[in-house]
Protein backbone atom coordinates (compact mmCIF):
# COMPACT_ATOMS: atom_id res chain seq x y z
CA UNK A 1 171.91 137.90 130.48
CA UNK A 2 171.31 134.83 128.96
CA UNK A 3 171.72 133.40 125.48
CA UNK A 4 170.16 131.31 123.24
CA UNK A 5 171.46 129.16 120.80
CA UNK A 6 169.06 127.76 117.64
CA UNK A 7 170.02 125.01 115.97
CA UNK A 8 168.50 123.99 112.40
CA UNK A 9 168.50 120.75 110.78
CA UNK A 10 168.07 120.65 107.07
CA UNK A 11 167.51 117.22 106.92
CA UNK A 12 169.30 116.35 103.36
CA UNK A 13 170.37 119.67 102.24
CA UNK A 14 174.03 119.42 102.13
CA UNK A 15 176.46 122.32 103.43
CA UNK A 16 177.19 123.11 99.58
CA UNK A 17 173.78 123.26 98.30
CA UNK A 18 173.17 125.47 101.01
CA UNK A 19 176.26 127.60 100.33
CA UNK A 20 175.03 128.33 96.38
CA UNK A 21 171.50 129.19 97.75
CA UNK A 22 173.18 131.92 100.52
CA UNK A 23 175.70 133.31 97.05
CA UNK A 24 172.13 133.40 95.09
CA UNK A 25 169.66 135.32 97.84
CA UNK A 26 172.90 137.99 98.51
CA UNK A 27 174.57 138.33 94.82
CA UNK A 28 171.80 137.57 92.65
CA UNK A 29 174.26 134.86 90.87
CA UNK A 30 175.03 131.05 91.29
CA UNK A 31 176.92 128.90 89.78
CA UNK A 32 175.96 125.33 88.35
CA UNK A 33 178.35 122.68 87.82
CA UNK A 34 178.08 118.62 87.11
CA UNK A 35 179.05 118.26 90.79
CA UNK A 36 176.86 120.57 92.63
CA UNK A 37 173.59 120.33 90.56
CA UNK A 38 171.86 117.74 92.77
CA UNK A 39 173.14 119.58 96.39
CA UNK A 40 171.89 122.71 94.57
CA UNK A 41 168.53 121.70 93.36
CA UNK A 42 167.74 119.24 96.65
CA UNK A 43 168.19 123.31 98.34
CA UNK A 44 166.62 125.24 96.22
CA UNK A 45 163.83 122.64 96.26
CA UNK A 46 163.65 122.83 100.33
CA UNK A 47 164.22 126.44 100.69
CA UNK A 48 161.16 126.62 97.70
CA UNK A 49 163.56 129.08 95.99
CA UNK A 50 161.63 128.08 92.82
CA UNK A 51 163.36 130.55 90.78
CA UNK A 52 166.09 128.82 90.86
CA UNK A 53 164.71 125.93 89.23
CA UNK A 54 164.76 127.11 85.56
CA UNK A 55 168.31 127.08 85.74
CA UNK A 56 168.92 124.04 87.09
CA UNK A 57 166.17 122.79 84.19
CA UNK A 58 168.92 124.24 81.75
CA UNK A 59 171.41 123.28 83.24
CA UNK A 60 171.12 119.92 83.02
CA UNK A 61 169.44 119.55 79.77
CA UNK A 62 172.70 121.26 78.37
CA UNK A 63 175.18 119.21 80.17
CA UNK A 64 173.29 115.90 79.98
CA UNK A 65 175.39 112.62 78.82
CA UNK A 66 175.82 109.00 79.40
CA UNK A 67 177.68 109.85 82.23
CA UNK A 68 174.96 111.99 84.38
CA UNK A 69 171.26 111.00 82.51
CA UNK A 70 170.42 108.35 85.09
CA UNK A 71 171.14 111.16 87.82
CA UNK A 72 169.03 114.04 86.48
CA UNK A 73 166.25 111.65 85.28
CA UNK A 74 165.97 111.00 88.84
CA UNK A 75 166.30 114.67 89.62
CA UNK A 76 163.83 115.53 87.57
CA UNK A 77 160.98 112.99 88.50
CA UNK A 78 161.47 113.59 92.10
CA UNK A 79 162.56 117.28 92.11
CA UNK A 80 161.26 119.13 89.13
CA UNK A 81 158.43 116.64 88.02
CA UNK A 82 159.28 118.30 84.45
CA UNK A 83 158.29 116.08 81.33
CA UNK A 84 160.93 117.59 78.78
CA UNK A 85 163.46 116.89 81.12
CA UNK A 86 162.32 113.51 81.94
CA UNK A 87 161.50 112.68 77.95
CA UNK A 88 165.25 114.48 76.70
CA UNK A 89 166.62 112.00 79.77
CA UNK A 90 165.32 108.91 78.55
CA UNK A 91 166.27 109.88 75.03
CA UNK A 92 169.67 110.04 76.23
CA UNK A 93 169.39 107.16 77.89
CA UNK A 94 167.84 104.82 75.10
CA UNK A 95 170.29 106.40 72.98
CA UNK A 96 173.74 105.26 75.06
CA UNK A 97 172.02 102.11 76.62
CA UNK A 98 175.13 100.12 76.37
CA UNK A 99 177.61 102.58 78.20
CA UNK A 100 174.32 103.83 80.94
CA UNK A 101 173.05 99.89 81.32
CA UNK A 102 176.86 99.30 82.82
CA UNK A 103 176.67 101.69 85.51
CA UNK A 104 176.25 100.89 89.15
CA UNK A 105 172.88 103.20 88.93
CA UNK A 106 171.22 101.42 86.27
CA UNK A 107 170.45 99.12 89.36
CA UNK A 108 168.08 100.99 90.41
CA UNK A 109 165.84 101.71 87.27
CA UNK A 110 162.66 100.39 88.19
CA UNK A 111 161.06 97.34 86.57
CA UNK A 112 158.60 99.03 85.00
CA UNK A 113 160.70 101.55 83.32
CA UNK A 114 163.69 98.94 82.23
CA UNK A 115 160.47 97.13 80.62
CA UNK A 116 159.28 100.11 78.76
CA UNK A 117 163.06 101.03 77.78
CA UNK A 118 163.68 97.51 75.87
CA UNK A 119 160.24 98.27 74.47
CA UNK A 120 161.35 101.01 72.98
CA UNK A 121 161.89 102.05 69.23
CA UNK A 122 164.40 104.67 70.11
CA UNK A 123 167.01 102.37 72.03
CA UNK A 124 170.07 102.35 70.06
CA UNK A 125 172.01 99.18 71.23
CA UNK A 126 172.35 95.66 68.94
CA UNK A 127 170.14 93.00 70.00
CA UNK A 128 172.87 90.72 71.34
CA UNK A 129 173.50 93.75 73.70
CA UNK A 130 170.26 94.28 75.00
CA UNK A 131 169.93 90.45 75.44
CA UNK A 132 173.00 90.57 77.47
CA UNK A 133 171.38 93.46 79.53
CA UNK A 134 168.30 91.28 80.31
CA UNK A 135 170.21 88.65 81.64
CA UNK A 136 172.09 90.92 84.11
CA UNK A 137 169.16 92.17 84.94
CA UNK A 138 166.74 88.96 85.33
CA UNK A 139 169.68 87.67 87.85
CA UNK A 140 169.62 91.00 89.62
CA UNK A 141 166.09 91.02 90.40
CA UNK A 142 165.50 87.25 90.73
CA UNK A 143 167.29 85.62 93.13
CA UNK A 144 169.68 83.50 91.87
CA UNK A 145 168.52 80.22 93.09
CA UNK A 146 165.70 81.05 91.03
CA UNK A 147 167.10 81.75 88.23
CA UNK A 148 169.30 78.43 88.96
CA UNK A 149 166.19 76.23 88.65
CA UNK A 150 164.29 78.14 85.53
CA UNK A 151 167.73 77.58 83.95
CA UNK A 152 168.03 73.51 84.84
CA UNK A 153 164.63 72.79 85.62
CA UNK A 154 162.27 74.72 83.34
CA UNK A 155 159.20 72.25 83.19
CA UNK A 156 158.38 73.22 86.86
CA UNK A 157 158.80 77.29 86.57
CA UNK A 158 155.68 78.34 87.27
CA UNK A 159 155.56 80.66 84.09
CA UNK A 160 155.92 77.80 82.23
């Protein structure tokens, strides 16, 4: 008699996500928490348990701070495409820009969206602040040498 062994890859579903998903289909209950919400909604969203994602909408919405907005935004655009969650997100956001611009992941906001953030009305940071933001940010995405010569040289920028 022989045996056969399957193997299945969940490419990016993580062991713990995949742990809350088995507790959900046999008890009917999960539990969300700041550190499992993205391993938990990444499953749910590959197993296409779509029930679970009103929860993790909830979730997040009620737990959402300075400290985890930049994370569920992104959650939400790529997971839940959900436009309260997204808007209440950026609302966070614009409202602690200080503390969220001076986290590693504020990297990674696009160009576009930093743009339409400092455009905003809602942002609640002083101007010096947001100045001070724009500067990180114009030597993160230019390289410095660039910004080297704008800054010594700005006659031959070729914005100028």
């Amino acid at each position: 008699m022989s045996f056969y062994e399957f193997v299945y890859i969940f490419q990016g579903v993580s062991s713990q996500g995949l742990d809350v998903m088995i507790k959900a289909i046999y008890t009917g209950h999960f539990k969300l928490t700041v550190n499992n919400i993205s391993d938990v909604l990444i499953a749910a969203h590959f197993l296409q348990m779509s029930n679970i994602l009103p929860s993790c909408n909830q979730f997040m919405k009620d737990s959402m701070s300075s400290e985890n907005c930049l994370q569920y935004l992104k959650l939400a655009e790529v997971y839940m495409q959900d436009a309260d969650l997204i808007n209440h997100s950026e609302q966070c956001l614009l409202k602690n820009f200080k503390t969220v611009s001076e986290k590693q992941a504020f990297l990674d906001v696009s160009k576009d969206a930093l743009c339409r953030y400092l455009s905003s009305d809602l942002i609640q940071c002083p101007e010096m602040e947001i100045l001070s933001v724009c500067a990180f940010i114009l030597v993160f995405y230019i390289r410095p040498f660039q910004v080297w010569l704008i800054l010594v040289f700005p006659r031959c920028h070729p914005l100028h």
